[in-house]
Protein backbone atom coordinates (compact mmCIF):
# COMPACT_ATOMS: atom_id res chain seq x y z
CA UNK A 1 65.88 -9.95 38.97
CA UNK A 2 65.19 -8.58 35.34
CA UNK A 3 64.89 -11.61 32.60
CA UNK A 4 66.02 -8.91 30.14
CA UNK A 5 70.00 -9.52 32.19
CA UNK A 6 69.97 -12.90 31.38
CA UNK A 7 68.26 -12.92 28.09
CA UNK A 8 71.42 -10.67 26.68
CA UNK A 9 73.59 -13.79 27.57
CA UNK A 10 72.10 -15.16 24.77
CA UNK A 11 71.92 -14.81 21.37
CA UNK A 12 68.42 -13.07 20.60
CA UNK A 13 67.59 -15.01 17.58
CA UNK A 14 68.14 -18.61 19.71
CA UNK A 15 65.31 -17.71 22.33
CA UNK A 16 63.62 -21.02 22.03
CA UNK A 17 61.12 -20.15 25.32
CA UNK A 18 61.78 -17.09 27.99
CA UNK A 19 59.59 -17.23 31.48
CA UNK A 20 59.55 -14.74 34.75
CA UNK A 21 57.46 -16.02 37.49
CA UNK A 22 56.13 -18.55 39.93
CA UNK A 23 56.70 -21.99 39.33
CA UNK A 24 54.28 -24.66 39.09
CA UNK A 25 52.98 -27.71 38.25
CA UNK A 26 50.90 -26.18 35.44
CA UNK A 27 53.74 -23.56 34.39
CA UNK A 28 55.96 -26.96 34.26
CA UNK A 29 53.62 -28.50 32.37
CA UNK A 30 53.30 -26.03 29.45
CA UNK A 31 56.89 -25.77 29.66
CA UNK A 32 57.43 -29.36 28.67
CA UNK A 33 55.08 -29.53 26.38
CA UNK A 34 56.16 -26.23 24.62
CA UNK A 35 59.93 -27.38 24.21
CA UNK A 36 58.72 -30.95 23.29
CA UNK A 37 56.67 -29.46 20.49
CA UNK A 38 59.37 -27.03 18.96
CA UNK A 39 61.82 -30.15 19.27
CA UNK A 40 59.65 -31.83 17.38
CA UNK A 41 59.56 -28.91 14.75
CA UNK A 42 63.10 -28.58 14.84
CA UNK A 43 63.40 -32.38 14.02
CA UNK A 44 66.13 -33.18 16.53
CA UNK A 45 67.71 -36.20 16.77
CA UNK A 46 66.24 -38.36 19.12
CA UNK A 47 69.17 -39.16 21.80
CA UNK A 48 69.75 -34.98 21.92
CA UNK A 49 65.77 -34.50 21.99
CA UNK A 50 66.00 -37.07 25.26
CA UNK A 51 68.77 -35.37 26.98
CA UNK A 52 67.37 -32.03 26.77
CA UNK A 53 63.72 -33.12 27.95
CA UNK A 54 65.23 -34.89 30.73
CA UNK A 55 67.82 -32.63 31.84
CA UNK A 56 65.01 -29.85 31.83
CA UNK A 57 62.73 -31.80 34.20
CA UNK A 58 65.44 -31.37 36.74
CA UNK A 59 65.84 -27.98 36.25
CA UNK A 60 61.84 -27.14 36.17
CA UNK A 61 62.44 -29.51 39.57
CA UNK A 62 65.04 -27.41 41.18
CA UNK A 63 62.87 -24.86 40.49
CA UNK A 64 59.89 -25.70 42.05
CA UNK A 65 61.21 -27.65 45.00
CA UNK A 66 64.13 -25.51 46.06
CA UNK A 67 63.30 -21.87 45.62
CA UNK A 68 63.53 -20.28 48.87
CA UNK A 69 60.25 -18.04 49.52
CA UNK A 70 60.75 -14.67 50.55
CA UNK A 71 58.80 -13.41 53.73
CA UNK A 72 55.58 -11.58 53.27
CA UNK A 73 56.16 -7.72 52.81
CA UNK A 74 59.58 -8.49 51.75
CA UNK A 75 60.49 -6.44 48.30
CA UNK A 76 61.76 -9.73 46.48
CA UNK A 77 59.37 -11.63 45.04
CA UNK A 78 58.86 -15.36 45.13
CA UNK A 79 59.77 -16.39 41.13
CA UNK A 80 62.15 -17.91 39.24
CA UNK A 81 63.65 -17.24 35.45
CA UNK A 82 63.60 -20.09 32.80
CA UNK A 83 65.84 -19.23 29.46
CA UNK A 84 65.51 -22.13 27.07
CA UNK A 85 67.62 -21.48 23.59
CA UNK A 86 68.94 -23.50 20.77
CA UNK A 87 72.41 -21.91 19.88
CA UNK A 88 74.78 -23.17 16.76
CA UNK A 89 75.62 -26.71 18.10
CA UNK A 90 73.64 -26.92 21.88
CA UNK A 91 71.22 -26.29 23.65
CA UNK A 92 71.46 -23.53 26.60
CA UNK A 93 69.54 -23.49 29.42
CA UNK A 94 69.80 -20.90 32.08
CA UNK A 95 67.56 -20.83 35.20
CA UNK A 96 67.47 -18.49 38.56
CA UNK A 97 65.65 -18.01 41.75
CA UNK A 98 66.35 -16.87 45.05
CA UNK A 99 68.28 -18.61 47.90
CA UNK A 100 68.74 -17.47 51.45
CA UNK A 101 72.24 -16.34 52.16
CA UNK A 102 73.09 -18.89 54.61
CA UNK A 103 72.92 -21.50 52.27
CA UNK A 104 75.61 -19.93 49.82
CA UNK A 105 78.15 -21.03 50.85
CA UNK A 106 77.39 -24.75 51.19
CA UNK A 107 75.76 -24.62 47.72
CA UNK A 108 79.01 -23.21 45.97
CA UNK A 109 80.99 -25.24 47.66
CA UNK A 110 78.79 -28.64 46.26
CA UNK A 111 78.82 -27.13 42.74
CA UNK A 112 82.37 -26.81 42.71
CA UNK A 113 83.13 -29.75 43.69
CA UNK A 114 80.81 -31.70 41.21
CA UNK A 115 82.61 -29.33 38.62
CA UNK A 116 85.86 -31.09 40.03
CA UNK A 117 85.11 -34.62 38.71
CA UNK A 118 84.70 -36.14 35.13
CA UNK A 119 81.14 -37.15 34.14
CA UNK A 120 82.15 -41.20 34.52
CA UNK A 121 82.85 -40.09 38.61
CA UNK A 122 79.90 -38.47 38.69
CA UNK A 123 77.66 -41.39 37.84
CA UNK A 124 79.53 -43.81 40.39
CA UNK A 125 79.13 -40.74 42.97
CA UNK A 126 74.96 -40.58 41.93
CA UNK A 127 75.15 -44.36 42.78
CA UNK A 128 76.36 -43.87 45.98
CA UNK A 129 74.34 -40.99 46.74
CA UNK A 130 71.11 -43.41 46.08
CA UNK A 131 72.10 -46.09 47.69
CA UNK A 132 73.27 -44.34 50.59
CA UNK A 133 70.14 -42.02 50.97
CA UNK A 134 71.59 -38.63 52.04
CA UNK A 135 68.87 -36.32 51.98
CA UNK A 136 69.36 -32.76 52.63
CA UNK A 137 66.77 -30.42 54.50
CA UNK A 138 64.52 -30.24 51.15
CA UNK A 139 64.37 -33.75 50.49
CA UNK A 140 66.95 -34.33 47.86
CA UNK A 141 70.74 -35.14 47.92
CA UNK A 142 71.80 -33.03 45.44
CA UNK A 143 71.29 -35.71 42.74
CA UNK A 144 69.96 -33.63 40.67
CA UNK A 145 72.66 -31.34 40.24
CA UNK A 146 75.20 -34.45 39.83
CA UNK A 147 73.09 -35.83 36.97
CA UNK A 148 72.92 -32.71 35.07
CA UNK A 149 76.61 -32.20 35.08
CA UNK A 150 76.81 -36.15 34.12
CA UNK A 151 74.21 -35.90 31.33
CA UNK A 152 75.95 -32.83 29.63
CA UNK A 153 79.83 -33.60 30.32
CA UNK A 154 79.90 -29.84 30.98
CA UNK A 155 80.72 -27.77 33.86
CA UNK A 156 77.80 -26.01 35.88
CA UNK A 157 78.11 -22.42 35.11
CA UNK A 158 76.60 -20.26 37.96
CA UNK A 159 76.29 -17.22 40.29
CA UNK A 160 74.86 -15.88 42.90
CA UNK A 161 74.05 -11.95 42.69
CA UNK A 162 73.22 -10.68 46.14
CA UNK A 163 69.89 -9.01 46.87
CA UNK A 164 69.91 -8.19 50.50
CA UNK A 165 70.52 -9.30 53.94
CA UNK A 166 68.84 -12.14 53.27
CA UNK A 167 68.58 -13.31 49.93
CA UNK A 168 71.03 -14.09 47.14
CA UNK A 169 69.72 -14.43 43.09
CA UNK A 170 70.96 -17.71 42.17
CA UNK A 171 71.67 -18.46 38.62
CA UNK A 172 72.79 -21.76 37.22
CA UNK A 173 73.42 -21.64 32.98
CA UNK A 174 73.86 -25.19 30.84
CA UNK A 175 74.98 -26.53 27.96
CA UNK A 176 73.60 -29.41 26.53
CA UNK A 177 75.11 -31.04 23.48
């Protein structure tokens, strides 16, 4: 997927960071520490400088723990996009990588419904979800997704593009405020 697609979503001028590749710890890393420095710069308020630091950890994490890897010899290549911008009143924040197909489905299907409930439903649902422990076949519950939408109050913005037989380009964009 070409960065330059999702880079004309956005404003030219509000490109805070931009990034087209594998994921790692180290990539994560500089990311953080990039963003926390022109936050810094920016002199943002504290509570907004929190929510964006801590609401991009869990995207860096969906990242890294849930792009699905394409098999060897296959054209697609195993990377993800980061978008990180600083528009009039928010911050945006889009992200993509690829998913297998057969997982679609039962990923729209979890977005839309945590786009169905107000942020105060989503926090008793994230309680739940913890104390319960339902772990899907990555490891996680979908928390992550269900304390992003909580943390902004905004809906989850996303698509999936598809690629081939296989694969789908998922993209997820957010607004934090």
């Amino acid at each position: 997927m070409d960065i330059s697609y999702f880079c004309n979503k956005m404003d030219p001028n509000s490109i805070l960071l931009s990034c087209k590749g594998q994921i790692t710890s180290e990539v994560i890393t500089s990311i953080l520490n990039t963003i926390e420095s022109k936050m810094n710069d920016m002199q943002e308020k504290p509570q907004l400088h929190r929510k964006v630091y801590t609401i991009l950890v869990e995207l860096l994490q969906n990242l890294y723990y849930h792009m699905d890897t394409p098999l060897l010899g296959s054209d697609i290549k195993s990377e993800a996009i980061l978008l990180i911008g600083k528009e009039e009143d928010h911050y945006r924040v889009i992200t993509g990588n690829y998913v297998k197909n057969n997982v679609v489905r039962s990923l729209k299907k979890k977005l839309d419904e945590i786009n169905a409930h107000t942020p105060g439903e989503l926090r008793v649902q994230y309680k739940k979800m913890l104390v319960n422990g339902q772990l899907s076949y990555k490891g996680g519950a979908g928390l992550g997704m269900i304390d992003i939408a909580s943390k902004t109050g905004n809906p989850l913005i996303y698509d999936f593009t598809p690629v081939d037989g296989d694969f789908s380009f998922f993209s997820l964009d957010v607004i934090i405020k």
